[in-house]
PDB file of N, CA and C in Angstrom:
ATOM      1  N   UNK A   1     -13.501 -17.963  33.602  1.00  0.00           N
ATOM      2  CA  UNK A   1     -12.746 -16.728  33.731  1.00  0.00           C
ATOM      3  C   UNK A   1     -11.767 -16.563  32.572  1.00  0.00           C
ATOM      4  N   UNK A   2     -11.271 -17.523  32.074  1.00  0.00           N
ATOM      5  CA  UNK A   2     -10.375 -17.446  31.003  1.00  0.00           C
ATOM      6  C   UNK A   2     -10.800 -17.388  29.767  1.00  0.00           C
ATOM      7  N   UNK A   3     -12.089 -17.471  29.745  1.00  0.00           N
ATOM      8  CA  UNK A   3     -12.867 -17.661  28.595  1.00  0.00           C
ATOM      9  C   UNK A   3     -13.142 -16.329  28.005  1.00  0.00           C
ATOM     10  N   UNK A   4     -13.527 -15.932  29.326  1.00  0.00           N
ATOM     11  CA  UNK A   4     -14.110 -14.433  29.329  1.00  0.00           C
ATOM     12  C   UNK A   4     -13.035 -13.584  28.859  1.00  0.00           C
ATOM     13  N   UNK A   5     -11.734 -13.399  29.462  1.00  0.00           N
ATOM     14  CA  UNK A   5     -10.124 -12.621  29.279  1.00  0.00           C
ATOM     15  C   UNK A   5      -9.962 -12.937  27.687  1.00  0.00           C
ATOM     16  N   UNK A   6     -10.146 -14.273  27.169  1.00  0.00           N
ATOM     17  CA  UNK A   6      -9.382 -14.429  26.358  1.00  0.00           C
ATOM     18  C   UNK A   6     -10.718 -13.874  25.002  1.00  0.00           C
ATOM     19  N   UNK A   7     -11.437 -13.674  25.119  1.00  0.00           N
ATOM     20  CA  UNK A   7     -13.035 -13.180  24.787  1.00  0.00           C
ATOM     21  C   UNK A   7     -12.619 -11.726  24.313  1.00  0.00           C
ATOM     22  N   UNK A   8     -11.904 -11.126  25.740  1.00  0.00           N
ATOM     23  CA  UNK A   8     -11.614  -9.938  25.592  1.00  0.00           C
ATOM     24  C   UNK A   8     -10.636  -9.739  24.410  1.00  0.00           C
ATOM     25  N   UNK A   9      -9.853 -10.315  24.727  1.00  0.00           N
ATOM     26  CA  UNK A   9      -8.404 -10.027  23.441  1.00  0.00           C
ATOM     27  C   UNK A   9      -8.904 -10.251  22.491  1.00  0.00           C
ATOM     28  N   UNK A  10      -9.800 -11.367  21.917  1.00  0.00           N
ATOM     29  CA  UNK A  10      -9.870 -11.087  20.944  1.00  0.00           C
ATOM     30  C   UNK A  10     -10.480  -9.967  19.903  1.00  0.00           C
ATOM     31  N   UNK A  11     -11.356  -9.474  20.853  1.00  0.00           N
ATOM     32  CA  UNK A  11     -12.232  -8.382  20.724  1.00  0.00           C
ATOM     33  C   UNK A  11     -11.312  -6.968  20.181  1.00  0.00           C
ATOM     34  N   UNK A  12      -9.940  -6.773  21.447  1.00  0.00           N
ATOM     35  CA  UNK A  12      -9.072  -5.904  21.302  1.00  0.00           C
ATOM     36  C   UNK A  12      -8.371  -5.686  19.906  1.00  0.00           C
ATOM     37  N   UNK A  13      -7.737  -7.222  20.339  1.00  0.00           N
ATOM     38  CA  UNK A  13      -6.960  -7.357  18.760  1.00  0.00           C
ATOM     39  C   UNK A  13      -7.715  -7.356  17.360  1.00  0.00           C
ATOM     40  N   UNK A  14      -8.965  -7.451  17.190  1.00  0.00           N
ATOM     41  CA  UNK A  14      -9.710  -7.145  16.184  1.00  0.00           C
ATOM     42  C   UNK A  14     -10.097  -5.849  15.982  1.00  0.00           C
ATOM     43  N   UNK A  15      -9.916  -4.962  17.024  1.00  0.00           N
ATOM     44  CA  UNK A  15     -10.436  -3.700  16.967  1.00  0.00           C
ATOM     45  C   UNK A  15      -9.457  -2.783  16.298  1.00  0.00           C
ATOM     46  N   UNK A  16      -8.017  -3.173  16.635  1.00  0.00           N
ATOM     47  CA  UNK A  16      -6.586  -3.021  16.327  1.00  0.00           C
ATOM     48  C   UNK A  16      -6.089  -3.195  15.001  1.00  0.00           C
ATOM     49  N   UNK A  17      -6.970  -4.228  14.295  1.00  0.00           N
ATOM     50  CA  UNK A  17      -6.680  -4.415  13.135  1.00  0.00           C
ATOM     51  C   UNK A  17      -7.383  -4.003  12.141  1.00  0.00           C
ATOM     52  N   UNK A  18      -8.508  -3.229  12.900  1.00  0.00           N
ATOM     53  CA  UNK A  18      -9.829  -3.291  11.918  1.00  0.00           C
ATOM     54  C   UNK A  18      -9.519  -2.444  10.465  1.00  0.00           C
ATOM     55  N   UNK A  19      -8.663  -1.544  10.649  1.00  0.00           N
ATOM     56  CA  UNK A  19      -8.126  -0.543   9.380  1.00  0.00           C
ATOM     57  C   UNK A  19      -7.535  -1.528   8.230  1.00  0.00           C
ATOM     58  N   UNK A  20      -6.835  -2.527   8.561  1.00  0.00           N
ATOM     59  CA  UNK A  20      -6.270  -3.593   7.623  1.00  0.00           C
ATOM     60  C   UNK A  20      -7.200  -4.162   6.699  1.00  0.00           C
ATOM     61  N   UNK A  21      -8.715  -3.638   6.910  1.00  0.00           N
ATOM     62  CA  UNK A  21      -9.872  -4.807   6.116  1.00  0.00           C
ATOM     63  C   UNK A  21     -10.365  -3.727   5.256  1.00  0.00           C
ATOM     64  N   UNK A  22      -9.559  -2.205   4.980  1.00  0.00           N
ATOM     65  CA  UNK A  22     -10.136  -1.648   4.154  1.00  0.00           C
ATOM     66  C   UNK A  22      -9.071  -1.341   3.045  1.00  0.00           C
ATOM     67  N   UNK A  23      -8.685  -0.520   1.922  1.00  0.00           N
ATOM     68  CA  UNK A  23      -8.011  -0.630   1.080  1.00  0.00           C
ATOM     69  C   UNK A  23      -7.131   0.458   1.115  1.00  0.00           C
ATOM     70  N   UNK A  24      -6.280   1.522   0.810  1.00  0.00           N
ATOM     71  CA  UNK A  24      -5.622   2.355   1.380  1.00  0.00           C
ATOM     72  C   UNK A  24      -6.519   3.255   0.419  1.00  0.00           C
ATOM     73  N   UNK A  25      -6.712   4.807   1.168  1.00  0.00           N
ATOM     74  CA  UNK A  25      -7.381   5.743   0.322  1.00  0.00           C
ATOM     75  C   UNK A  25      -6.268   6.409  -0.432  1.00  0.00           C
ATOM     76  N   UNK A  26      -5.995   6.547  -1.626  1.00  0.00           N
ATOM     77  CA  UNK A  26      -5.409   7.152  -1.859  1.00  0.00           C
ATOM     78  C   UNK A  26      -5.824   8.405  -2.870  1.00  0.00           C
ATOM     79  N   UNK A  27      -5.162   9.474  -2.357  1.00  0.00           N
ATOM     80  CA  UNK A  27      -5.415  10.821  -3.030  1.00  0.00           C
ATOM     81  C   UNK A  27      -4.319  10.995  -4.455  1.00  0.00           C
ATOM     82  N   UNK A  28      -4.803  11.798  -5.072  1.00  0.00           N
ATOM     83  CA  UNK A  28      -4.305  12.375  -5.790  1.00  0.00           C
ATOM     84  C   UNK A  28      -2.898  13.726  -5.471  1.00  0.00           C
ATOM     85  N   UNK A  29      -1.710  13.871  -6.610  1.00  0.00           N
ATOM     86  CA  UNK A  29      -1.349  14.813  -5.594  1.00  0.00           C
ATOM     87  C   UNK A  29      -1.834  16.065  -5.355  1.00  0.00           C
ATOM     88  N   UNK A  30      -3.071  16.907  -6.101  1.00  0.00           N
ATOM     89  CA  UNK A  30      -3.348  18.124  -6.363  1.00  0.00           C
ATOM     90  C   UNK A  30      -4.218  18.423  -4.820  1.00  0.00           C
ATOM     91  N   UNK A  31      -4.915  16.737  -4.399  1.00  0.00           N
ATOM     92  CA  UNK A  31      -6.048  16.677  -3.359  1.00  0.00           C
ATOM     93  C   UNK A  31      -4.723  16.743  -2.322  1.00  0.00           C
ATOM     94  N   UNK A  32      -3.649  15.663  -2.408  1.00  0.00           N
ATOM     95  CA  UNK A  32      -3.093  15.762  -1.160  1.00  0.00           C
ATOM     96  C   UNK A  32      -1.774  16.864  -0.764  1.00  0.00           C
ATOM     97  N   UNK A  33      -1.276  17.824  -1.985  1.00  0.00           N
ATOM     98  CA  UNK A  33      -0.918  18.446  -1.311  1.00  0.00           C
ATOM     99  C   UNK A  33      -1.683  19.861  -0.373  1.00  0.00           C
ATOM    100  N   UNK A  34      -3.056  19.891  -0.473  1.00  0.00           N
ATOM    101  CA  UNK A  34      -3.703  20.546   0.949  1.00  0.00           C
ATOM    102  C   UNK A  34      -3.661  19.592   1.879  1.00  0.00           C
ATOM    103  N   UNK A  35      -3.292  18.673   2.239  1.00  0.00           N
ATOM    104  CA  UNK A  35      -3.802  17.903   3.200  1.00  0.00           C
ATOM    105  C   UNK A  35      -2.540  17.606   4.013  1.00  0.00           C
ATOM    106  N   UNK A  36      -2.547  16.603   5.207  1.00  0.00           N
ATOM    107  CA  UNK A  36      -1.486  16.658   6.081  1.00  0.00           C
ATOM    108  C   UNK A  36      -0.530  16.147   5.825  1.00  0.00           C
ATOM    109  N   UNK A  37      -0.778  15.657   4.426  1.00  0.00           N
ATOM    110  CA  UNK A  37       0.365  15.105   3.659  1.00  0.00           C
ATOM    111  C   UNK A  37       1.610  15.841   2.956  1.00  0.00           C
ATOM    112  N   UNK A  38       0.765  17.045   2.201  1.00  0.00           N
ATOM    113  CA  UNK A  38       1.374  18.367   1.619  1.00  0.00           C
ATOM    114  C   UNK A  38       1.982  19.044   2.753  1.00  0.00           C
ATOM    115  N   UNK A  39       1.777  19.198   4.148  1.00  0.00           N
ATOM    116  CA  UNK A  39       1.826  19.843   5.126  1.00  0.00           C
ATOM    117  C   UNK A  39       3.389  19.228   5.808  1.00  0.00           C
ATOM    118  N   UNK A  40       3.160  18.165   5.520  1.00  0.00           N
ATOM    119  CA  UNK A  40       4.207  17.100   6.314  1.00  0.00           C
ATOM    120  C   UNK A  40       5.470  17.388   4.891  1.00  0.00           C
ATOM    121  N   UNK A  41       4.859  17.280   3.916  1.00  0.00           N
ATOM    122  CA  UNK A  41       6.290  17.649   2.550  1.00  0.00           C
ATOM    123  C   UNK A  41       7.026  18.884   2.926  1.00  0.00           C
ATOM    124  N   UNK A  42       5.985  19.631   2.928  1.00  0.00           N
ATOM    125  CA  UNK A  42       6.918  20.924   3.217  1.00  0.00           C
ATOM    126  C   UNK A  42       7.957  21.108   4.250  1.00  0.00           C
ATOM    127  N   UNK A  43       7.107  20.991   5.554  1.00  0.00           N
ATOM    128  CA  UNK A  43       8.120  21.290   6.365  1.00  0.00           C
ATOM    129  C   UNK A  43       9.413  20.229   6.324  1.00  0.00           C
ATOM    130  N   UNK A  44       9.470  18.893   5.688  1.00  0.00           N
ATOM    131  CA  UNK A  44      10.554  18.436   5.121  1.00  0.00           C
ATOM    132  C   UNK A  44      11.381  19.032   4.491  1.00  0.00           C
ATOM    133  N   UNK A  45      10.867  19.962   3.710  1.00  0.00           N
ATOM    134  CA  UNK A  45      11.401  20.352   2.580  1.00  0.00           C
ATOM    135  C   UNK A  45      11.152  19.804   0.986  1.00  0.00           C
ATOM    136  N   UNK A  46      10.401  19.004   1.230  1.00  0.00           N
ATOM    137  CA  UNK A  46       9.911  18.795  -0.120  1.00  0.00           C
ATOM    138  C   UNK A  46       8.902  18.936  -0.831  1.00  0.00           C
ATOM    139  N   UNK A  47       8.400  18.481  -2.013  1.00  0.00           N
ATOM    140  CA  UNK A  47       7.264  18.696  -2.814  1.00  0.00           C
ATOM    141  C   UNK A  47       6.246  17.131  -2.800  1.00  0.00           C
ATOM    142  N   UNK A  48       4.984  17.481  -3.010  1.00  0.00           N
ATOM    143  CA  UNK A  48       4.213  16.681  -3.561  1.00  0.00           C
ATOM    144  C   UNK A  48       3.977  16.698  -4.981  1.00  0.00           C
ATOM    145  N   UNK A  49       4.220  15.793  -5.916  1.00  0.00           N
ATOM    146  CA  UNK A  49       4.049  15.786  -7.232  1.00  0.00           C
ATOM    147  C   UNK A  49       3.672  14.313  -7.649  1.00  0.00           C
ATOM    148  N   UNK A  50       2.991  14.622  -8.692  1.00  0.00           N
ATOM    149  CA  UNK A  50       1.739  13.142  -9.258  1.00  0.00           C
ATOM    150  C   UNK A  50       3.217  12.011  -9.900  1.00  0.00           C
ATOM    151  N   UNK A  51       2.946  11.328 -10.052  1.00  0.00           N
ATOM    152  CA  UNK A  51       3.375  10.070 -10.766  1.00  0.00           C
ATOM    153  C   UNK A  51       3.666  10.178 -11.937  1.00  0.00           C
ATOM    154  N   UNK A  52       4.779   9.649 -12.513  1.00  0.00           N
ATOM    155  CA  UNK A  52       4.686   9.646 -14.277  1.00  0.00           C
ATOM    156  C   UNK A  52       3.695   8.859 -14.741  1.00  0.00           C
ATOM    157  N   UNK A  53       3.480   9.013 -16.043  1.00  0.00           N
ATOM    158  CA  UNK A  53       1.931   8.185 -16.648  1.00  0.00           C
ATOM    159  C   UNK A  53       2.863   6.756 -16.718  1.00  0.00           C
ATOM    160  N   UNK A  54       2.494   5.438 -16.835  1.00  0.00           N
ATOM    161  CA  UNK A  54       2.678   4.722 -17.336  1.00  0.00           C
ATOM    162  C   UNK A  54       2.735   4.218 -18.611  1.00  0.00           C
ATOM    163  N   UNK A  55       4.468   3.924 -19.274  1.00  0.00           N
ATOM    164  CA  UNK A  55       4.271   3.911 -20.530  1.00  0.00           C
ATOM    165  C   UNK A  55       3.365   2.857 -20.772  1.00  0.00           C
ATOM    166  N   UNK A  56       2.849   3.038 -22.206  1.00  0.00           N
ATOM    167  CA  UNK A  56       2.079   2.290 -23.016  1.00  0.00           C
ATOM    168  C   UNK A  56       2.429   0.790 -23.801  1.00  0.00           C
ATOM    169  N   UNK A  57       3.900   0.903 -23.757  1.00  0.00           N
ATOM    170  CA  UNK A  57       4.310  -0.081 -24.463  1.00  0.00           C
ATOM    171  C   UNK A  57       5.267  -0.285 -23.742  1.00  0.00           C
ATOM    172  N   UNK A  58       5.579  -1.208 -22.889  1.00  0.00           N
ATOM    173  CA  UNK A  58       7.061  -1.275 -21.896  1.00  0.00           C
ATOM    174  C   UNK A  58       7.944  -2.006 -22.919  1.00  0.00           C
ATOM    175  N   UNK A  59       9.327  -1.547 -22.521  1.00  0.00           N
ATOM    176  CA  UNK A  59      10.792  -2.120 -22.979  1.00  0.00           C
ATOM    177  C   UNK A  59      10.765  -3.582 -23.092  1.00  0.00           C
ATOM    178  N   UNK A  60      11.258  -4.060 -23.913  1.00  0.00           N
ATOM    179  CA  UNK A  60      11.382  -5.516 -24.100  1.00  0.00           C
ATOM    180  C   UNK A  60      12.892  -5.937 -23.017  1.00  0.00           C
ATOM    181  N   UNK A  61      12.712  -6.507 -21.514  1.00  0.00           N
ATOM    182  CA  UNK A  61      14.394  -6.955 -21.097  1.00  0.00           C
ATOM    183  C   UNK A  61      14.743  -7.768 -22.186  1.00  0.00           C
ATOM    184  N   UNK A  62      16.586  -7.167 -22.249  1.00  0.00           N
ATOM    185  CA  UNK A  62      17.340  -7.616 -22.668  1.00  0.00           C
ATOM    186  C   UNK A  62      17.549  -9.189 -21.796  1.00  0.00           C
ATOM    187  N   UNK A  63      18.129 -10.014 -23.206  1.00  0.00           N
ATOM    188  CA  UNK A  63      18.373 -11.336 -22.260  1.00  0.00           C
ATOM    189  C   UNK A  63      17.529 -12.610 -22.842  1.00  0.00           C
ATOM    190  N   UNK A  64      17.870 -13.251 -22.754  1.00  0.00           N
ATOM    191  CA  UNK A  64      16.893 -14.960 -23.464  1.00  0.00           C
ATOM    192  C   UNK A  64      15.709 -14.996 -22.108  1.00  0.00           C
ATOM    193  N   UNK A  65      14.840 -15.260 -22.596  1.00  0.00           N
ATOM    194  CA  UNK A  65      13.172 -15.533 -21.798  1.00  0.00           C
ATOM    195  C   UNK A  65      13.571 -16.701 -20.992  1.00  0.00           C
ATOM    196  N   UNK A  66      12.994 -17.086 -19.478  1.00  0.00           N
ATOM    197  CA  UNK A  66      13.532 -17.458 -18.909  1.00  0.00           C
ATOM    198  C   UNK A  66      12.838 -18.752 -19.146  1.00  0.00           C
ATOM    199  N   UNK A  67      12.932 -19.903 -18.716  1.00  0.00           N
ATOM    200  CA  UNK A  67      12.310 -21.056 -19.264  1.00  0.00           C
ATOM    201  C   UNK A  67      11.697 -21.710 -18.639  1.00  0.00           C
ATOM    202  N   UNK A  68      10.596 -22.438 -18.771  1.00  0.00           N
ATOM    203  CA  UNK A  68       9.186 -22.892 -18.741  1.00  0.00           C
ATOM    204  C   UNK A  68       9.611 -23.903 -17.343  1.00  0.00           C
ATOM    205  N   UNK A  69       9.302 -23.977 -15.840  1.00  0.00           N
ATOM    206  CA  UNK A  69       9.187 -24.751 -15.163  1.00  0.00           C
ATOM    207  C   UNK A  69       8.907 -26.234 -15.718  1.00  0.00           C
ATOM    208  N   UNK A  70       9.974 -27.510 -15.180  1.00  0.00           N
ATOM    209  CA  UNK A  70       9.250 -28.593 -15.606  1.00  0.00           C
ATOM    210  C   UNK A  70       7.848 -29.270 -14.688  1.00  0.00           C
ATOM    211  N   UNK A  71       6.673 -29.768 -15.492  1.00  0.00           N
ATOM    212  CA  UNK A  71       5.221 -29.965 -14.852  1.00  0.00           C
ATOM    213  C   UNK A  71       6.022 -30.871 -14.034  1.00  0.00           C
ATOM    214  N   UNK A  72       5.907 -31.210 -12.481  1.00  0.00           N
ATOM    215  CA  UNK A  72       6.021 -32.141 -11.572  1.00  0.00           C
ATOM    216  C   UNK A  72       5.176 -33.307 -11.633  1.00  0.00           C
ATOM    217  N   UNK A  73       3.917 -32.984 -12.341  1.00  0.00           N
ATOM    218  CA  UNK A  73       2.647 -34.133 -12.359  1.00  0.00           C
ATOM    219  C   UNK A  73       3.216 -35.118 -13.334  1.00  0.00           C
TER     220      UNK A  73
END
């Protein structure tokens, strides 16, 4: 009997998770502001708008490079 119950849960709890084994879809903003996403901005009050590009050459941090872990082996 417990075999069976506990048979069950696992079944449940896998069913529960099953969205976690895929990758997130993500839209664009032109696709998602029609969608319930754009829908949900507005009545916030806000906008959907795309991402800045990623620069090409990032900033060098200021500051000395941080230093090399000593090998434990």
């Amino acid at each position: 009997m417990s075999a069976a119950i506990a048979l069950v849960c696992v079944v449940v709890l896998t069913l529960q998770i099953r969205d976690r084994w895929h990758s997130p879809d993500v839209k664009p903003a032109a696709i998602a502001e029609h969608t319930t996403t754009g829908e949900a901005a507005r009545e916030a009050g806000a906008r959907v708008q795309p991402t800045d590009p990623k620069l090409a050459v990032e900033p060098q941090p200021d500051g000395p490079k941080p230093a090399q872990p000593a090998n434990p082996n």
